[in-house]
Protein backbone atom coordinates (compact mmCIF):
# COMPACT_ATOMS: atom_id res chain seq x y z
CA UNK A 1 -0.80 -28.44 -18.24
CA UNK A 2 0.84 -27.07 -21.37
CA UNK A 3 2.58 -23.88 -20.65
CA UNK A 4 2.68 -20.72 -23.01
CA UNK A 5 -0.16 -18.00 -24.29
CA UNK A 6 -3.96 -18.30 -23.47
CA UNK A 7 -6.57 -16.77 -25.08
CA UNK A 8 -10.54 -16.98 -25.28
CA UNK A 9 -11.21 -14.82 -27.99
CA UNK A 10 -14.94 -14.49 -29.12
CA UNK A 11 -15.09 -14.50 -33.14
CA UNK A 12 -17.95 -12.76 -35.58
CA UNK A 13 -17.95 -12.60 -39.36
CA UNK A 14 -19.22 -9.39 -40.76
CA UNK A 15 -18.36 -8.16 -44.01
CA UNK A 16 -16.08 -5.29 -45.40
CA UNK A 17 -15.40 -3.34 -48.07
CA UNK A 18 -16.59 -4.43 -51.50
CA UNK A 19 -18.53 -7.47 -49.69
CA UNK A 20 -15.73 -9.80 -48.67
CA UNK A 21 -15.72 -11.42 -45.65
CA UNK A 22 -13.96 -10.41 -42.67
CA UNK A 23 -13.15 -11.67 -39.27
CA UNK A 24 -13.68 -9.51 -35.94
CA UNK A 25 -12.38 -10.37 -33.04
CA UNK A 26 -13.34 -9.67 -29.38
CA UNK A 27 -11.09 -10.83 -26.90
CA UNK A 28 -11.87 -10.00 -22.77
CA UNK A 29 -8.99 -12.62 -21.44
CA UNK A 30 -5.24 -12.73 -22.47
CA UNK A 31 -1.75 -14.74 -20.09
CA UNK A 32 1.01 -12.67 -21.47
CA UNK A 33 4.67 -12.79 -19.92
CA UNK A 34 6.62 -9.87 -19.20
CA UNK A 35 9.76 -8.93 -17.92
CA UNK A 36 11.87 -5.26 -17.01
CA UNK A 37 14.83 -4.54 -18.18
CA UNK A 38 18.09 -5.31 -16.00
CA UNK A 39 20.06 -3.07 -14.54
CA UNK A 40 23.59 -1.71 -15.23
CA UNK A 41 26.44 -3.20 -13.24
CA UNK A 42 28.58 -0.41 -11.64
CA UNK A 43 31.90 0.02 -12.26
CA UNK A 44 34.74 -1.13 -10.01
CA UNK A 45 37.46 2.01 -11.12
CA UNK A 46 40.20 4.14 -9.62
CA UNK A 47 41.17 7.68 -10.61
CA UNK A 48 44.22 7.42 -12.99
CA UNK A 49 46.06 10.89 -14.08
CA UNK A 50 48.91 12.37 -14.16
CA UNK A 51 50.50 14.35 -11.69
CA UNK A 52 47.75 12.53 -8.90
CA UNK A 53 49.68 9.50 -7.56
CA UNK A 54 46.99 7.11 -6.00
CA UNK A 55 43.61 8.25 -7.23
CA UNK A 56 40.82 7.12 -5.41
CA UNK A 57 38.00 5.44 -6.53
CA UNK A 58 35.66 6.96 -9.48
CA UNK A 59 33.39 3.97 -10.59
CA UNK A 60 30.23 4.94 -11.94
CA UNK A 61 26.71 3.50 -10.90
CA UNK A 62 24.78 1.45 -13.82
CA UNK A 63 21.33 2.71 -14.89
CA UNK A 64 18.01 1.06 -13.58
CA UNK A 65 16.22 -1.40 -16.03
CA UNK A 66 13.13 0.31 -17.66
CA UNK A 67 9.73 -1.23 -16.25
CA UNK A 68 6.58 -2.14 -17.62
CA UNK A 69 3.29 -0.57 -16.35
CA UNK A 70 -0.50 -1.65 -17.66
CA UNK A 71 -2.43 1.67 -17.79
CA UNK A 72 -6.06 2.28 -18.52
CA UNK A 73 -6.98 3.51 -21.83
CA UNK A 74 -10.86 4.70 -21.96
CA UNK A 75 -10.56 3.99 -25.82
CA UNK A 76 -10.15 1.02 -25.79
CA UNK A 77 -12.81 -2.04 -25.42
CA UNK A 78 -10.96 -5.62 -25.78
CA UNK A 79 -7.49 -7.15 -25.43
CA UNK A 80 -6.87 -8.02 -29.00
CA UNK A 81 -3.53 -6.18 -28.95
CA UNK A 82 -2.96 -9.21 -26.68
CA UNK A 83 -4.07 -11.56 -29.27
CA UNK A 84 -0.95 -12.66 -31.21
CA UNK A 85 2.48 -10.78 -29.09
CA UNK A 86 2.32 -12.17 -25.69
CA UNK A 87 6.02 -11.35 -24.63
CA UNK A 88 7.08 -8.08 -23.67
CA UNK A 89 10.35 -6.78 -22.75
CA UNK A 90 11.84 -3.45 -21.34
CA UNK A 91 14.81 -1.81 -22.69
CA UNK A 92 17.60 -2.83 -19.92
CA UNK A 93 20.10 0.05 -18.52
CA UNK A 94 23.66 0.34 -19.52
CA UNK A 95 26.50 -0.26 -17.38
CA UNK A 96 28.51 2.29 -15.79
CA UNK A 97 32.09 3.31 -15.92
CA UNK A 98 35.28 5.25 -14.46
CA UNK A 99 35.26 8.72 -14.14
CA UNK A 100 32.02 8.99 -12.25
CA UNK A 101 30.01 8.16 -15.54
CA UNK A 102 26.65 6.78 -14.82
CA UNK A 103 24.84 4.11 -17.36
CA UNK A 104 21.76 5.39 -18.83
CA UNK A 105 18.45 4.29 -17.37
CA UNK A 106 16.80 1.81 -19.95
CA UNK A 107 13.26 2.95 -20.75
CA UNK A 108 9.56 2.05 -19.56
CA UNK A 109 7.12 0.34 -21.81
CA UNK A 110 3.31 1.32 -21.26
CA UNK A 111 0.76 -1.75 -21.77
CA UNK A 112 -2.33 0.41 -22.56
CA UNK A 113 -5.67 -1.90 -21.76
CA UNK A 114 -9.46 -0.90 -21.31
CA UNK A 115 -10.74 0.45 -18.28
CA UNK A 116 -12.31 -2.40 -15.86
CA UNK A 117 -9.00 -5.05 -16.57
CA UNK A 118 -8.29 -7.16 -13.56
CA UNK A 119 -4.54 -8.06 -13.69
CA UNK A 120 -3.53 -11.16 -11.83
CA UNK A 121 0.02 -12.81 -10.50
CA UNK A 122 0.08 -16.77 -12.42
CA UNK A 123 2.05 -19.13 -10.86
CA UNK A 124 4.57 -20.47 -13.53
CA UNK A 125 4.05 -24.01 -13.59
CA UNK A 126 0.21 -24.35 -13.34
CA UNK A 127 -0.49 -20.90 -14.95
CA UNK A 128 -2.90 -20.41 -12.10
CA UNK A 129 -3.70 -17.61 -10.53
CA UNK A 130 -2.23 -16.44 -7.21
CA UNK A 131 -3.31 -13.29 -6.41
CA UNK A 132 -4.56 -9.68 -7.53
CA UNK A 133 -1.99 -7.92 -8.75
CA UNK A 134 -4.49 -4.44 -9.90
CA UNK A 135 -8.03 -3.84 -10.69
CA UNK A 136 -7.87 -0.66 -13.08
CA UNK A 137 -11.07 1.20 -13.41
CA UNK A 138 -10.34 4.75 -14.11
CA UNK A 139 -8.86 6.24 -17.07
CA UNK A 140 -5.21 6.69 -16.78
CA UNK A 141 -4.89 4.05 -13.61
CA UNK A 142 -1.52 2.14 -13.92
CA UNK A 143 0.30 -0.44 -12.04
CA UNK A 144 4.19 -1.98 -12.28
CA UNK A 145 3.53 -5.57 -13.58
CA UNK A 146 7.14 -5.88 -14.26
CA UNK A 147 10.49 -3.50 -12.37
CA UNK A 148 13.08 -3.28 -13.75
CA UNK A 149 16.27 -4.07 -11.60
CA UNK A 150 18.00 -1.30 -9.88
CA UNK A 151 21.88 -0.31 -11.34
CA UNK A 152 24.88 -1.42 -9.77
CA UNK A 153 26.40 0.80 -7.40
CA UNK A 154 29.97 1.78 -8.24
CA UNK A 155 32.98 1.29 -5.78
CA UNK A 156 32.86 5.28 -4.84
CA UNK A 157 29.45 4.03 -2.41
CA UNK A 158 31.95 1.43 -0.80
CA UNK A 159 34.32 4.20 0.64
CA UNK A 160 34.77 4.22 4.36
CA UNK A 161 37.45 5.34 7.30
CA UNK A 162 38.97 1.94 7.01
CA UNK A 163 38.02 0.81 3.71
CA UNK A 164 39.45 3.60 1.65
CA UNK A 165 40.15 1.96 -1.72
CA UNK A 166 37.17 -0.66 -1.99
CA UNK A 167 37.96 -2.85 -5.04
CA UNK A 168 34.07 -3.90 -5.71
CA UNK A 169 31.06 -3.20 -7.33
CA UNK A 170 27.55 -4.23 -7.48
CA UNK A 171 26.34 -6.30 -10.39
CA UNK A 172 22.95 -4.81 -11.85
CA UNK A 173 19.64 -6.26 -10.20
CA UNK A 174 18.23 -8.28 -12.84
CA UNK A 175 14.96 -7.74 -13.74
CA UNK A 176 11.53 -9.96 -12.47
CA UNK A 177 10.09 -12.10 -15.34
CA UNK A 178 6.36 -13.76 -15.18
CA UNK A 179 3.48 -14.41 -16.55
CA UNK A 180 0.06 -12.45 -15.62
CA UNK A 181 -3.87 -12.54 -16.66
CA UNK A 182 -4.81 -10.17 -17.85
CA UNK A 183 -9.33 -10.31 -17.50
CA UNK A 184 -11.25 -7.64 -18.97
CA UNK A 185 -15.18 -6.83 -17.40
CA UNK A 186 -16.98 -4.32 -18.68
CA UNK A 187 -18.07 -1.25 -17.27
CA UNK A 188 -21.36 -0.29 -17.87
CA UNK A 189 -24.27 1.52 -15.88
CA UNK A 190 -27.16 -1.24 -16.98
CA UNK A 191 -26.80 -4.95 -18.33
CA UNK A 192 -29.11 -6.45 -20.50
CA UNK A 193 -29.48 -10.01 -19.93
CA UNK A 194 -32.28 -12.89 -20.34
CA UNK A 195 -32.03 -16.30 -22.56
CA UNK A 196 -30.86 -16.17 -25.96
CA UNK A 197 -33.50 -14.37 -28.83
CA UNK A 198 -35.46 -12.61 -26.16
CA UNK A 199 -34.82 -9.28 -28.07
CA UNK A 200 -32.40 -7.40 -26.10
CA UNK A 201 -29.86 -6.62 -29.15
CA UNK A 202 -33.17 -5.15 -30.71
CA UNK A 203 -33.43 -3.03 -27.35
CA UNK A 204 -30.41 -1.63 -27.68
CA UNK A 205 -29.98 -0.75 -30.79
CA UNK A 206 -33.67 1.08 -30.37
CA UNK A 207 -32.39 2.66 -27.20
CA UNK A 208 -28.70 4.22 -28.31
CA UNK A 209 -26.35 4.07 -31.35
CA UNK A 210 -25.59 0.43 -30.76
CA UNK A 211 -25.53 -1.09 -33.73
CA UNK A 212 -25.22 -5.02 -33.06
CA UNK A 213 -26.26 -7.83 -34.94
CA UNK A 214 -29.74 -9.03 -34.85
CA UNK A 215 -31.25 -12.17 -35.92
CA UNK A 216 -33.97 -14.32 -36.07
CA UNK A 217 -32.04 -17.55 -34.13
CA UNK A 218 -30.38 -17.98 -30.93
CA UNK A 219 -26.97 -16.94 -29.97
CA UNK A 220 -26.51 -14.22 -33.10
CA UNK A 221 -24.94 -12.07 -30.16
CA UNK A 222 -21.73 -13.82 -29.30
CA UNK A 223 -19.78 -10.79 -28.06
CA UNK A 224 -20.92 -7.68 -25.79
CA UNK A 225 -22.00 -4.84 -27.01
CA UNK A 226 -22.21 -1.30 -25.37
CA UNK A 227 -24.53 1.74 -26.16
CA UNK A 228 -25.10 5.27 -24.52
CA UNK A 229 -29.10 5.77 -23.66
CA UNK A 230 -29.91 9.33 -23.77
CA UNK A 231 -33.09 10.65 -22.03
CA UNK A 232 -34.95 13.85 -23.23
CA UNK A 233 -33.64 16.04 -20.15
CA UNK A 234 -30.00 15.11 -21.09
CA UNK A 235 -29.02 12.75 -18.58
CA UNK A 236 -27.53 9.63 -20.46
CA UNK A 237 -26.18 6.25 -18.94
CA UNK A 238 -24.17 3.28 -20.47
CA UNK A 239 -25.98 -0.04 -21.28
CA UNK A 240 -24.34 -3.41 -22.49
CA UNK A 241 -25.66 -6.17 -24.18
CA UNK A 242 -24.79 -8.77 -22.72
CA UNK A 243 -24.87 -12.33 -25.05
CA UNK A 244 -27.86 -14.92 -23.52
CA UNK A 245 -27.29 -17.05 -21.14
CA UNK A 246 -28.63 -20.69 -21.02
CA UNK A 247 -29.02 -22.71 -18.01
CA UNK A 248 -25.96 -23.87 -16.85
CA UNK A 249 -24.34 -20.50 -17.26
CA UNK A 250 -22.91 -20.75 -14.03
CA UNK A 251 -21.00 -23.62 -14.26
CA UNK A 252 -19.58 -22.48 -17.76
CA UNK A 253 -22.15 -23.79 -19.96
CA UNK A 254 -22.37 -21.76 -23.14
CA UNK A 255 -19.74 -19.72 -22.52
CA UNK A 256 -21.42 -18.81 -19.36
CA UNK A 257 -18.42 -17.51 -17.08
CA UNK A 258 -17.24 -15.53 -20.11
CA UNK A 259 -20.39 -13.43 -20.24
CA UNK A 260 -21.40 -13.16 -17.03
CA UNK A 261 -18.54 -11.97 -15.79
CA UNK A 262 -19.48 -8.79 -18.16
CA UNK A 263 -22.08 -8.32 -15.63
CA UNK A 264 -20.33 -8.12 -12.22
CA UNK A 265 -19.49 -4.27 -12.77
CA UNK A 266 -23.19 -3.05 -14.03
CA UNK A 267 -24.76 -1.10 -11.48
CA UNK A 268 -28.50 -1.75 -12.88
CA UNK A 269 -29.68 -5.48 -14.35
CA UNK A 270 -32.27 -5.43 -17.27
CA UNK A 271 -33.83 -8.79 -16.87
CA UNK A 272 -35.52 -9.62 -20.48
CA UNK A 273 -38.36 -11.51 -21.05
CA UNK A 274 -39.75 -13.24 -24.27
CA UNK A 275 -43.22 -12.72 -23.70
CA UNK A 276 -44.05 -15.18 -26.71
CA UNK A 277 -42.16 -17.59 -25.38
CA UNK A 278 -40.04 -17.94 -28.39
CA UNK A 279 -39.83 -21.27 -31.18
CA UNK A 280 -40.02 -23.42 -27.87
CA UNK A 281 -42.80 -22.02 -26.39
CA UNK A 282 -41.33 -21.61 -23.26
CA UNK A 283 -42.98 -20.28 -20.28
CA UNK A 284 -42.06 -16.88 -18.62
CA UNK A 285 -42.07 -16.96 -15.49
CA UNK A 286 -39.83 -20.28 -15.46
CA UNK A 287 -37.42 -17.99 -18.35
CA UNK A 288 -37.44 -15.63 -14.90
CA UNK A 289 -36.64 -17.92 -12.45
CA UNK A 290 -34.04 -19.76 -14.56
CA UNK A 291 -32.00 -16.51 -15.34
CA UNK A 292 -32.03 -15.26 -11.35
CA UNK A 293 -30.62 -18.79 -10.12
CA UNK A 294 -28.22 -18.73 -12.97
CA UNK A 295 -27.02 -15.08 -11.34
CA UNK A 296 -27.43 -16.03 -7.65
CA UNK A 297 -25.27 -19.38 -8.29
CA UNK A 298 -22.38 -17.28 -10.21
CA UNK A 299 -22.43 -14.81 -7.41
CA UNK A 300 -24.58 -14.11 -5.26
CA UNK A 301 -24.28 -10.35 -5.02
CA UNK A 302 -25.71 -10.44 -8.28
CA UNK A 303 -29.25 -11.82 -7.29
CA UNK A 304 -29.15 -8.49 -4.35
CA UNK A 305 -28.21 -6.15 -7.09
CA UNK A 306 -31.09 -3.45 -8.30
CA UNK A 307 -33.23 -5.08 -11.49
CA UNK A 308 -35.73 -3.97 -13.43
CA UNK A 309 -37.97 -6.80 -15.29
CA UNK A 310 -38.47 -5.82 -18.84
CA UNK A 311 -41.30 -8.18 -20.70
CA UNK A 312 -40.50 -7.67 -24.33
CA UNK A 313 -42.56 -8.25 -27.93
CA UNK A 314 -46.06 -7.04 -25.73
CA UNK A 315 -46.97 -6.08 -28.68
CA UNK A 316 -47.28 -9.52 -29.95
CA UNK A 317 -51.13 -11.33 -30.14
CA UNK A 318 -51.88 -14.42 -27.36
CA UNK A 319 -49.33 -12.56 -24.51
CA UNK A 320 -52.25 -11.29 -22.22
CA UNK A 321 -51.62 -14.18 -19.81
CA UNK A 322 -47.69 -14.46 -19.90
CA UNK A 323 -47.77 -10.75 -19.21
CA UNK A 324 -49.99 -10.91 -16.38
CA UNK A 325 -48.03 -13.66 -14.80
CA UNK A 326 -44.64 -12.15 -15.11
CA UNK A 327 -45.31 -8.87 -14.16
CA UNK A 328 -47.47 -10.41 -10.83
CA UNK A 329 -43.71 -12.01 -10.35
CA UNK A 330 -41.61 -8.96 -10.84
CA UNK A 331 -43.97 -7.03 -7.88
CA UNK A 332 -43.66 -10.23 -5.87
CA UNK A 333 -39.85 -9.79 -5.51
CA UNK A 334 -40.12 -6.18 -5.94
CA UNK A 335 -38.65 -5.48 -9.05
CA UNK A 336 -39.88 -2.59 -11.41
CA UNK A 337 -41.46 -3.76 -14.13
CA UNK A 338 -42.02 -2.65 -17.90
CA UNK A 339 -43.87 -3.82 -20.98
CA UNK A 340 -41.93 -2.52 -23.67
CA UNK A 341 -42.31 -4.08 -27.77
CA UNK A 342 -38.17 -3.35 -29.16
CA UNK A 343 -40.57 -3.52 -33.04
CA UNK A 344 -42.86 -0.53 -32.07
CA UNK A 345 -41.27 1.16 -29.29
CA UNK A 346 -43.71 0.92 -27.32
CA UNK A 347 -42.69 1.38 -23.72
CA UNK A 348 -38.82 1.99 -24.40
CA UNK A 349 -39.17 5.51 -23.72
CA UNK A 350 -40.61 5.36 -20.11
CA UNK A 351 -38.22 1.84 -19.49
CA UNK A 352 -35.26 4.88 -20.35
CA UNK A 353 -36.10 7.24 -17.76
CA UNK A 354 -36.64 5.12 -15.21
CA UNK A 355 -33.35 3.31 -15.66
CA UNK A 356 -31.67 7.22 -15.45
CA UNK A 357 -33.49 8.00 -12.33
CA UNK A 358 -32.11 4.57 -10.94
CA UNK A 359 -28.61 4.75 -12.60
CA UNK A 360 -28.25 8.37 -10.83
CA UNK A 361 -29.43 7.35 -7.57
CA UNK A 362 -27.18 4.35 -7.83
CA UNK A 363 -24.16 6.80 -8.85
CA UNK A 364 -25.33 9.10 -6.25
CA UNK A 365 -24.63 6.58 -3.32
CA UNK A 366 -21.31 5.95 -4.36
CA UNK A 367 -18.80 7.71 -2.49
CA UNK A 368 -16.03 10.35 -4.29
CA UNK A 369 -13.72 9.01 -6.66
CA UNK A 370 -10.41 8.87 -5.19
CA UNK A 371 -7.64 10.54 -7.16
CA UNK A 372 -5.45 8.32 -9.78
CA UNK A 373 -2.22 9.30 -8.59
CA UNK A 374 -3.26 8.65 -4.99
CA UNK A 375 -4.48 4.71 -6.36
CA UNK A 376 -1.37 4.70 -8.39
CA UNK A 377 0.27 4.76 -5.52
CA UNK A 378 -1.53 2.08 -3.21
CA UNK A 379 -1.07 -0.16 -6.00
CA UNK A 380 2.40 0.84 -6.13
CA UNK A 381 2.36 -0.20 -2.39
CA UNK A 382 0.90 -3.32 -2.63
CA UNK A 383 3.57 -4.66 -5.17
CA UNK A 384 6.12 -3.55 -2.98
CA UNK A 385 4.86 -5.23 -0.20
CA UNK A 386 4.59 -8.91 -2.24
CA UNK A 387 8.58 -8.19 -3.85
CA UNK A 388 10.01 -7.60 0.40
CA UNK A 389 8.43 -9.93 1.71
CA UNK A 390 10.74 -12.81 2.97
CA UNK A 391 9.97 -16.55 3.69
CA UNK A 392 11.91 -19.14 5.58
CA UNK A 393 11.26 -22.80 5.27
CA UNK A 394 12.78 -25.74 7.07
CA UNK A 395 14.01 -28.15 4.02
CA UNK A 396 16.13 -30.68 5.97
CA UNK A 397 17.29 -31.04 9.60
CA UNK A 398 20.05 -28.35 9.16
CA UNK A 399 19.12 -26.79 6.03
CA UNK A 400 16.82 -23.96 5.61
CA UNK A 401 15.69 -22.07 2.47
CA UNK A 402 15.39 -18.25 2.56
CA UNK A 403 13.26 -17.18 -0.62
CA UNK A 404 11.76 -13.38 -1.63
CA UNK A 405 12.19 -11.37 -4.71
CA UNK A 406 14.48 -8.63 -2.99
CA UNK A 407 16.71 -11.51 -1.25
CA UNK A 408 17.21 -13.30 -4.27
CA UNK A 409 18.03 -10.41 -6.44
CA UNK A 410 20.69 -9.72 -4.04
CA UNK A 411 22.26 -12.64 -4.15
CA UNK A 412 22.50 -12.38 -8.06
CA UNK A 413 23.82 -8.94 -7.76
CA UNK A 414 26.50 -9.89 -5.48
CA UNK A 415 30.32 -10.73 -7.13
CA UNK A 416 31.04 -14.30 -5.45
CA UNK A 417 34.45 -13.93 -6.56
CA UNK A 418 35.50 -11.38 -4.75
CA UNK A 419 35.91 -11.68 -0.78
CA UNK A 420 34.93 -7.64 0.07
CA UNK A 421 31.72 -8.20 -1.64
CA UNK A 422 30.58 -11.37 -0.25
CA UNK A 423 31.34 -9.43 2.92
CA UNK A 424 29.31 -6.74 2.03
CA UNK A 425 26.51 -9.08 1.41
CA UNK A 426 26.77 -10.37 4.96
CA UNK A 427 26.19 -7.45 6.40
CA UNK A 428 23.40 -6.32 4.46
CA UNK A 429 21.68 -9.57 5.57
CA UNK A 430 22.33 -8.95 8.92
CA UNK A 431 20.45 -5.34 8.50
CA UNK A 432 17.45 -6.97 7.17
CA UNK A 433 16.97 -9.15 10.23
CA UNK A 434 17.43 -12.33 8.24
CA UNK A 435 20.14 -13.83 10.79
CA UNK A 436 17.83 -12.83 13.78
CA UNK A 437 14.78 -14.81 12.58
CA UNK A 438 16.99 -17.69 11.34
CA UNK A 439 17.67 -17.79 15.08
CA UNK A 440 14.73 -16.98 16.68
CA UNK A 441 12.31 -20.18 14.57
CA UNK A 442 15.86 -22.61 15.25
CA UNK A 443 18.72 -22.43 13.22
CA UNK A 444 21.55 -23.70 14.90
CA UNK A 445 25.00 -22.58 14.61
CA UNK A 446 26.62 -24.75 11.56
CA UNK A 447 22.97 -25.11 9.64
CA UNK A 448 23.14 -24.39 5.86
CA UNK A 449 21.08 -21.57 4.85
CA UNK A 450 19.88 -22.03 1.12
CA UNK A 451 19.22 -19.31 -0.98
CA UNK A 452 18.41 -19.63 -4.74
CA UNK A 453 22.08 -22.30 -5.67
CA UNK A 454 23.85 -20.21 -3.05
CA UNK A 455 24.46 -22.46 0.60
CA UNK A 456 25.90 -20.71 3.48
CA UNK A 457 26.77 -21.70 7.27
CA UNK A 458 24.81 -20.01 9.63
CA UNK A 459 27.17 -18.25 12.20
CA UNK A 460 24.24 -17.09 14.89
CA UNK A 461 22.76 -13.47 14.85
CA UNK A 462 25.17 -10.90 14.96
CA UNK A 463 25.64 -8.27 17.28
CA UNK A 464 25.75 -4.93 15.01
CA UNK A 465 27.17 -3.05 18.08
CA UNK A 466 30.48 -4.74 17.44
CA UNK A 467 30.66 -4.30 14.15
CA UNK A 468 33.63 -3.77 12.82
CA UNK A 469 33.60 -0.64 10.87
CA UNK A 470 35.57 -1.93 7.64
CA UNK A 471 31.77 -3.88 7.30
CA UNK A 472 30.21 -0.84 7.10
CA UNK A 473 29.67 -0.16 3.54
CA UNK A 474 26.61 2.42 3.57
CA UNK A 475 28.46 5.42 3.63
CA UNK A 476 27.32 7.51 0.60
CA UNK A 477 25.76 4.28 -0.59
């Protein structure tokens, strides 16, 4: 599968300024690849003036990599900024020097997307996806998609007792790189949705400001559209138009999985009906049916979720029947029903205020919102948890690999060159447990432990009681 940038974007022609045709562009699903910035390395110096015969050490840490964070923006309603820049980079920190001086932290860069984007870890090589990274649904919501790497301590954290001129340094953490999905849903109180040309632009834009396109053929919706319904008494709710569906939706037909995953987030469905039956002549209650197995076979939450069966164009001569018949149906499952005409108005203003008393109810039952800094923070958590996690595989007889995100960035950060930091490295992996579970799933003395194109002899667990304190590096660290 050809790697790179992947885009659905949904495309309409309307026309602009001084009638010339333009191109607007919808897009609800972007793979963009983004990476922090790396951090400083510290700086390996000794304190060198006059009239203070051997100085001690004065290296300066480097400054953390900026990071990248997606955050909710309420203004905004697609991905397009995704559209044509797909890499992103943070600014990386500087390194540090003698003297104590400290590198400057490099600085964050803020992905803003529309509330209800679902940001997902892609493996690199089949750009599939692994796992939920965030689901951000309140304005201001933000999660890390990319750290940047931590600065390089400088040798003045290596000082101990024994160790009292340490001539290392830690090379900056470099930063993580990958790709993620980014998959917008809407957010919306009440979905419109029924078979192509069964009037529910025309509802819409009778109902609230909406605006969309409307046409005498199928399909003249292509992207969604929302509107705010406003009742007499001054409640209001959020409706979207959702494009029709066609049978198959469920298994992608018609762009099926790109619209209905608009309506996974809607509280409320609005089931339209073409009473006439439309240029086919199709029947209603089959139109129904068709539409609620279409929902049921995407997911079936959907077919549980509250629905209201709206039988539109009642207004039309030779419906009698088709009316009678659907709305028998509607009761028979339980559904509310309404006869509404999107040309007249009739019925629109009673379908309103009974979608507002169901819309508050349904907000009613939902439980407190939970503060952003406090999700912020779990999501926070959660990437944490995937970068320190650690996994050991048997490769060979004797060899095993040791892989995680923290591990690995250790390893780069570490100077191979130079014997007190490779030391130093040993020891750290001894603190993380890494040489007792080596031992405890059967690495044998003399096995080669692989990590990233570093191999090392395993020597057993260690004892840390009889450490010897020239391997203790933490002080001030």
């Amino acid at each position: 599968m050809r790697r790179g940038f992947f885009l659905y974007p949904y495309i309409r022609w309307t026309f602009g300024p001084y009638g010339r045709k333009c191109v607007s562009t919808f897009t609800d699903f972007s793979h963009i690849n983004v990476r922090g910035g790396d951090g400083g390395a510290g700086c390996m110096s000794f304190r060198r003036e006059a009239y203070v015969p051997k100085g001690g050490p004065d290296g300066g840490d480097g400054g953390d990599g900026g990071s990248i964070y997606c955050r909710a923006d309420a203004q905004l309603s697609s991905l397009i900024d995704y559209r044509y820049k797909h890499h992103f980079r943070a600014e990386r920190g500087t390194h540090g020097q003698g003297a104590r001086k400290h590198g400057k932290d490099g600085e964050d860069l803020y992905l803003d997307v529309p509330l209800g984007t679902v940001i997902r870890e892609l493996d690199p090589k089949t750009m599939e996806a692994l796992y939920e990274i965030a689901d951000l649904t309140q304005p201001g919501e933000m999660v890390c998609v990319a750290p940047g790497g931590l600065g390089g301590r400088g040798n003045i954290h290596f000082v101990t007792s024994v160790r009292r001129a340490p001539a290392f340094a830690e090379k900056g953490e470099p930063a993580i790189e990958h790709w993620i999905e980014l998959e917008m849903k809407l957010m919306a109180d009440a979905a419109l949705v029924g078979l192509p040309s069964v009037g529910k632009s025309s509802i819409i834009a009778r109902i609230s400001a909406a605006r969309p396109k409307i046409a005498d053929y199928p399909f003249t919706t292509l992207v969604p559209n929302l509107g705010v319904a406003r009742t007499p008494d001054g409640r209001s709710f959020v409706v979207a138009d959702v494009p029709g569906l066609i049978e198959g939706a469920s298994e992608g037909r018609g762009l099926g999985h790109e619209f209905l995953r608009h309506i996974e987030r809607t509280a409320l469905i609005l089931h339209v009906i073409d009473l006439t039956g439309g240029f086919e002549g199709r029947d209603a209650v089959e139109d129904y049916e068709t539409i609620n197995n279409e929902l049921k076979a995407y997911a079936f939450e959907l077919s549980e979720r509250p629905q209201i069966v709206v039988a539109n164009k009642c207004d039309m001569p030779g419906t009698e029947e088709a009316l009678k018949a659907i709305e028998a149906r509607a009761a028979a499952d339980g559904h509310p029903f309404f006869a509404v005409s999107a040309v007249t108005g009739e019925g629109l203003d009673e379908l309103v205020l009974a979608c507002a008393d169901m819309v508050s109810d349904l907000r009613s039952a939902i439980e407190p919102t939970v503060p952003v800094d406090s999700i912020n923070e779990a999501w926070e958590r959660l990437r944490t948890k995937h970068d320190t996690s650690i996994s050991i595989v048997r490769e060979d007889k004797h060899a095993w690999r040791v892989s995680g995100g923290q591990i690995e960035r250790m390893v780069v950060q570490t100077d191979w060159e130079n014997d007190e930091a490779v030391a130093y490295f040993q020891y750290r992996l001894g603190r993380m447990g890494i040489d007792d579970r080596l031992a405890k799933i059967g690495c044998a003395d003399g096995d080669e432990v692989r990590i990233l194109g570093y191999a090392f002899n395993f020597e057993g667990a260690r004892d840390e009681e009889h450490a010897s304190a020239d391997d203790l590096g933490e002080n001030g660290g």
